[in-house]
Protein backbone atom coordinates (compact mmCIF):
# COMPACT_ATOMS: atom_id res chain seq x y z
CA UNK A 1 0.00 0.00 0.00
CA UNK A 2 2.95 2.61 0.73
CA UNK A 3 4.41 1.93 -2.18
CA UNK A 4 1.01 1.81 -4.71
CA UNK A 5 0.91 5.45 -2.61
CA UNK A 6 4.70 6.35 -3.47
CA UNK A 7 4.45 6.08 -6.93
CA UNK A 8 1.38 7.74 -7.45
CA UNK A 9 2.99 10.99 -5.53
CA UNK A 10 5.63 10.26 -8.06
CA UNK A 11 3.85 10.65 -10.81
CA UNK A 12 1.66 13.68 -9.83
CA UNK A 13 4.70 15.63 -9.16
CA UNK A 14 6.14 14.72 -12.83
CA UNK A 15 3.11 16.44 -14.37
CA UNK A 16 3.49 18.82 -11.60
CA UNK A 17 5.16 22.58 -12.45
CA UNK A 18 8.35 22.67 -10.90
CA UNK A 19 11.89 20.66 -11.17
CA UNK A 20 10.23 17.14 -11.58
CA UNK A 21 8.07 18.48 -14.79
CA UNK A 22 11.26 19.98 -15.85
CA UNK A 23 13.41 16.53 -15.93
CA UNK A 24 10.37 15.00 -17.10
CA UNK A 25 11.21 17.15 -20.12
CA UNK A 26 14.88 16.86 -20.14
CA UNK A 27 14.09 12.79 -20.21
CA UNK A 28 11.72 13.30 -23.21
CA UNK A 29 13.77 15.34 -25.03
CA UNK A 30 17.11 13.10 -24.83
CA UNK A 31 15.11 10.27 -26.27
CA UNK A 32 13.89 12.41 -29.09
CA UNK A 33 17.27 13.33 -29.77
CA UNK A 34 18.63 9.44 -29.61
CA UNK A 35 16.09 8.89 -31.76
CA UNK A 36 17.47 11.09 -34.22
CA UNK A 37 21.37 10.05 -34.24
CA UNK A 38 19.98 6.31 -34.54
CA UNK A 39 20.80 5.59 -38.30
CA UNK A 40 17.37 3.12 -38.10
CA UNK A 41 15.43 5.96 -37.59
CA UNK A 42 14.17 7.84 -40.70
CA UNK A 43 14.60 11.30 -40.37
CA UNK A 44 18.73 10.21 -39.74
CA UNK A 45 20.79 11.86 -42.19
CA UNK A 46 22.04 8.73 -43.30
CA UNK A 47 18.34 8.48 -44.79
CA UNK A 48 19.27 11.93 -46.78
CA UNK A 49 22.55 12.23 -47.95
CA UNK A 50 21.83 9.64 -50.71
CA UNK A 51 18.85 11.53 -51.63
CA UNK A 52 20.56 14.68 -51.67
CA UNK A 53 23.10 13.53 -54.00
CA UNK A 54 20.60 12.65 -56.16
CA UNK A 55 18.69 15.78 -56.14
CA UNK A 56 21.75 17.59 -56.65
CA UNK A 57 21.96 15.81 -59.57
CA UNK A 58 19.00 17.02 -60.55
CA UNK A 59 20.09 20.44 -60.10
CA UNK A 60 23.27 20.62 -61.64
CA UNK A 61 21.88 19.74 -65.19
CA UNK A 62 19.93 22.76 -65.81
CA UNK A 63 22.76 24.75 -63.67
CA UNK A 64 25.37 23.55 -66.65
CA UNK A 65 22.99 24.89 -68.90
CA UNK A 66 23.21 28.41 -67.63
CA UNK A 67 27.07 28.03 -67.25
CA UNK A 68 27.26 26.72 -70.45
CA UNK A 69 25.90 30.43 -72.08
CA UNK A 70 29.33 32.47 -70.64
CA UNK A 71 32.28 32.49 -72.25
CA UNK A 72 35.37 30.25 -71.14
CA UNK A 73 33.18 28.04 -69.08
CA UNK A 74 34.73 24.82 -70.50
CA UNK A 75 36.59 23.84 -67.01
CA UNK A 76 33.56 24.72 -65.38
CA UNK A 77 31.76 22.49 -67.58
CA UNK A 78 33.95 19.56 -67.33
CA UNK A 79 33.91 19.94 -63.43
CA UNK A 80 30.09 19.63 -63.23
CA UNK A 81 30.47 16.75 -65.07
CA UNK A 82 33.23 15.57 -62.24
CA UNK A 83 30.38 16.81 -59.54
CA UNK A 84 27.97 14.45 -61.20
CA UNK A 85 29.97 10.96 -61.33
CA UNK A 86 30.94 11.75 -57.72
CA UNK A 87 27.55 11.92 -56.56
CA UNK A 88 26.29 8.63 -58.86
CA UNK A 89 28.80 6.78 -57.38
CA UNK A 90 28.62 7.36 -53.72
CA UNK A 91 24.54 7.78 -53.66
CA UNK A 92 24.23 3.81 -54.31
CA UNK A 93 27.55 2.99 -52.59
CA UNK A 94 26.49 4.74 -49.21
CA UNK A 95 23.31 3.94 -49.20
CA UNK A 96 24.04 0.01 -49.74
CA UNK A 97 27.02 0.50 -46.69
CA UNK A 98 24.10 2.37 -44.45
CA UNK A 99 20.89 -0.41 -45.18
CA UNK A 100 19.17 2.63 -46.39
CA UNK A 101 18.38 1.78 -50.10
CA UNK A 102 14.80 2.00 -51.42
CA UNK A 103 13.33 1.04 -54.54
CA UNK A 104 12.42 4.47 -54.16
CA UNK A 105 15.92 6.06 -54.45
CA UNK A 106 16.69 3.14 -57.07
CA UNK A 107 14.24 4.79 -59.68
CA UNK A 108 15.23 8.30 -58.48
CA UNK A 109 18.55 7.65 -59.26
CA UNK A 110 17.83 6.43 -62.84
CA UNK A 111 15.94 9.32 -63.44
CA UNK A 112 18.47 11.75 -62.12
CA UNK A 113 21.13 9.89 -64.79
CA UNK A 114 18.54 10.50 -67.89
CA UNK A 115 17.70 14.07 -66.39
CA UNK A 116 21.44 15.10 -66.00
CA UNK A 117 22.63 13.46 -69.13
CA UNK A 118 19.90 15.35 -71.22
CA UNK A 119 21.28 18.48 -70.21
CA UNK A 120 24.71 17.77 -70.89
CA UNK A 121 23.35 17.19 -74.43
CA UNK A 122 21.95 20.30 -75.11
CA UNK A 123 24.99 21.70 -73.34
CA UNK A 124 27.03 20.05 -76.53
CA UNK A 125 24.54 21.27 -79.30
CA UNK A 126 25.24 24.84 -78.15
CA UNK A 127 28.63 24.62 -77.59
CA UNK A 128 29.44 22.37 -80.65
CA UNK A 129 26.74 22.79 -83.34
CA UNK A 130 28.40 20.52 -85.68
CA UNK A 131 28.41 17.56 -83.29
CA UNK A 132 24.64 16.27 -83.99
CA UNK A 133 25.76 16.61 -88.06
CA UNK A 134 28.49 13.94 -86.92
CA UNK A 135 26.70 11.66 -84.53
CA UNK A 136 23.28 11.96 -85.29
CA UNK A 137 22.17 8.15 -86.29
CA UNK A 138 23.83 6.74 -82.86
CA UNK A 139 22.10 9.53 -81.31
CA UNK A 140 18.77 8.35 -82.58
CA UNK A 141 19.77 4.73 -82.05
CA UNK A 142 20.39 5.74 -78.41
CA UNK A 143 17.53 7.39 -77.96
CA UNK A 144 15.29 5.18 -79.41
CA UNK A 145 16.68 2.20 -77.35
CA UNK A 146 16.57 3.92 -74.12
CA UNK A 147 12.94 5.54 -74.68
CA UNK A 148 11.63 1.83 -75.58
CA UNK A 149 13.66 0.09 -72.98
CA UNK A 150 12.39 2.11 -70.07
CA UNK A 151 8.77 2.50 -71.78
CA UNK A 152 8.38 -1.40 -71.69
CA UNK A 153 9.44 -1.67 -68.17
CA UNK A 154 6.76 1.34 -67.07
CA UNK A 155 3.64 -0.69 -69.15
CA UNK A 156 5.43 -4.18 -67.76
CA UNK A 157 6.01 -3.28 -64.07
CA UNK A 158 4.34 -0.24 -63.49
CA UNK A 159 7.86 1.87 -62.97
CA UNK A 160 10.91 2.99 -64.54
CA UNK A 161 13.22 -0.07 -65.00
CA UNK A 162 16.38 0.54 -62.62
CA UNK A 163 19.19 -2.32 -63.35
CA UNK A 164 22.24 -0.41 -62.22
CA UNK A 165 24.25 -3.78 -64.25
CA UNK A 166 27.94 -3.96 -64.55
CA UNK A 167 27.51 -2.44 -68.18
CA UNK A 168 25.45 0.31 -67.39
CA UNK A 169 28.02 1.20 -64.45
CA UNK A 170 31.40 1.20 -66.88
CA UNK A 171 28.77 3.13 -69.48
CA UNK A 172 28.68 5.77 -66.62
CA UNK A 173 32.60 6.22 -66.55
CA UNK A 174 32.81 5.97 -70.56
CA UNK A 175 30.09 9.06 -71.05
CA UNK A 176 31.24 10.96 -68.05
CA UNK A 177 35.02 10.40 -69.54
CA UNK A 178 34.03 11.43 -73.08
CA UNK A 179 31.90 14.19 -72.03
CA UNK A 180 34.93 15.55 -70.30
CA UNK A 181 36.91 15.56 -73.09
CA UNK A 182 34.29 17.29 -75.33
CA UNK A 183 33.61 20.10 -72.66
CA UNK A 184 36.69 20.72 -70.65
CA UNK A 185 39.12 20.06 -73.81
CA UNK A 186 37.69 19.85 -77.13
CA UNK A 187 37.96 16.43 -77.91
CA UNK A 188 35.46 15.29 -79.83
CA UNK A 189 36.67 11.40 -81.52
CA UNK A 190 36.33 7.85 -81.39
CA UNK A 191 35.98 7.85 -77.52
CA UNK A 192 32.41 9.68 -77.84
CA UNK A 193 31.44 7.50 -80.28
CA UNK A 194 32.23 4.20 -77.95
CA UNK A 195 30.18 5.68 -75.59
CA UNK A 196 27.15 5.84 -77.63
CA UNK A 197 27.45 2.89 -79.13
CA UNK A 198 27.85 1.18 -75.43
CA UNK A 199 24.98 2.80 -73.79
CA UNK A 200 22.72 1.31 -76.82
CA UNK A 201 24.52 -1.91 -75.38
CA UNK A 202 23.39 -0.80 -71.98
CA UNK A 203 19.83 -0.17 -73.12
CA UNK A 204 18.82 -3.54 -75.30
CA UNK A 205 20.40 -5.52 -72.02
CA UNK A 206 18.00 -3.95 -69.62
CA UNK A 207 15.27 -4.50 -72.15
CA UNK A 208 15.96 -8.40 -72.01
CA UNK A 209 16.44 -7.88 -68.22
CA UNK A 210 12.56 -6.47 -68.16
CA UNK A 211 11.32 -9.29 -71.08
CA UNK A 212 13.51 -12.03 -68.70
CA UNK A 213 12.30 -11.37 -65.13
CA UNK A 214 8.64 -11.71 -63.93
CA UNK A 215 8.49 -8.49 -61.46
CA UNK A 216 10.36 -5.49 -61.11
CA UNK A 217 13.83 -5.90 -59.36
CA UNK A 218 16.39 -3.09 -58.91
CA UNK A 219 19.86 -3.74 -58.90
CA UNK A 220 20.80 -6.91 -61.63
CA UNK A 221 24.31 -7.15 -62.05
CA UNK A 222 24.11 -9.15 -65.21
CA UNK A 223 21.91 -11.36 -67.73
CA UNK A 224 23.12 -14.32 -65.87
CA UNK A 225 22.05 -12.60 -62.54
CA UNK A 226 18.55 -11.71 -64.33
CA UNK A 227 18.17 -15.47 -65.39
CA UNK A 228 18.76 -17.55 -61.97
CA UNK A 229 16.27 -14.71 -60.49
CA UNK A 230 13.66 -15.78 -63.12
CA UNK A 231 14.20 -19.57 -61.94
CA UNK A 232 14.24 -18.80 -58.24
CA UNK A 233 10.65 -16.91 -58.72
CA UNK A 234 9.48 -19.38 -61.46
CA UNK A 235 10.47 -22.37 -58.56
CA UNK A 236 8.53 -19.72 -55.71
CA UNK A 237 5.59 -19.72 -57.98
CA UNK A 238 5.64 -16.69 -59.11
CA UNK A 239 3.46 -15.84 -62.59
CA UNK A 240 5.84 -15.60 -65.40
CA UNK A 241 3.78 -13.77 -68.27
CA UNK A 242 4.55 -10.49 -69.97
């Protein structure tokens, strides 16, 4: 009984005004703030950074654009360019190391690439008016491949197809080297053209990837990887139709 009449005393004196209402609040607040440093908790800024990167992304294309219209903006140009590979490579890489991918930042991701990329190409076309005259069929092959590769994933799976393979990854490191070239130096040869022609590569691989597996999956390394998913689904049951 003394102690049912203890901690009742207690615990009018915490809602109390005073210096028990007062640590009631200092208690409440250092959980709150635990909360926040935990890197399981959502609002953590492990949860951003990756995010950020890819909205900065985002950013920086249109921001080239305007750079793009001053004179002697070339090193500026091929910096961006830097900027962007940076952030494409550590937005996956940190989130993987900090369990906080998403599909969600997956797609984003993809769509920050095409976004940023598109830019940089009408960057070129003012800068070098002569350079659609040279590569315009593998231009329109590129295009064309990535428009229908994506477009079959959206009416497939209901989003943006997001393999992040092994080719698309050394197609990232090919464009952003040739774009380089173009913007910081000049260089405008066979090194462009490779890229192009590997990112059509890139494209008709993730359309088998989408025609191969059953349900959307982020994240296939290869065709190989994309096959022994298909069987581990097909052996879970899963419906196998197009």
């Amino acid at each position: 009984m003394l102690k049912l009449l203890a901690l009742i005393t207690l615990g009018v004196k915490l809602f109390e005004p005073g210096p028990w209402r007062d640590a009631r609040k200092s208690l409440h607040f250092g959980s709150r703030v635990q909360t926040f440093f935990s890197p399981q908790a959502p609002g953590h800024w492990k949860w951003k950074l990756p995010s950020a990167l890819v909205a900065f992304r985002v950013m920086l294309g249109p921001l080239l654009l305007l750079i793009c219209l001053q004179p002697r903006s070339s090193l500026l140009l091929a910096s961006g360019v830097v900027l962007a590979l940076i952030s494409d490579i550590f937005d996956g890489v940190l989130a993987r190391r900090w369990h906080v991918d998403s599909a969600r930042l997956r797609v984003a991701d993809t769509v920050a690439d095409t976004l940023f990329y598109c830019c940089i190409l009408a960057v070129i076309l003012l800068r070098f008016p002569g350079f659609l005259q040279r590569h315009w069929l593998l231009l329109v092959m590129l295009v064309a491949a990535e428009a229908g590769q994506q477009a079959f994933a959206f009416l497939k799976f209901g989003r943006n197809a997001s393999y992040h393979s092994l080719l698309s990854k050394f197609w990232g490191l090919l464009l952003a080297t040739a774009t380089i070239a173009l913007l910081g130096f000049g260089v405008d040869n066979w090194l462009l053209d490779a890229a192009i022609a590997w990112g059509i590569v890139c494209n008709l691989e993730g359309l088998a990837m989408s025609l191969m597996l059953p349900m959307w999956r982020p994240d296939v390394l290869t065709l190989g990887h994309a096959l022994r998913l298909r069987r581990t689904l097909q052996s879970q049951g899963e419906f196998l139709g197009v």
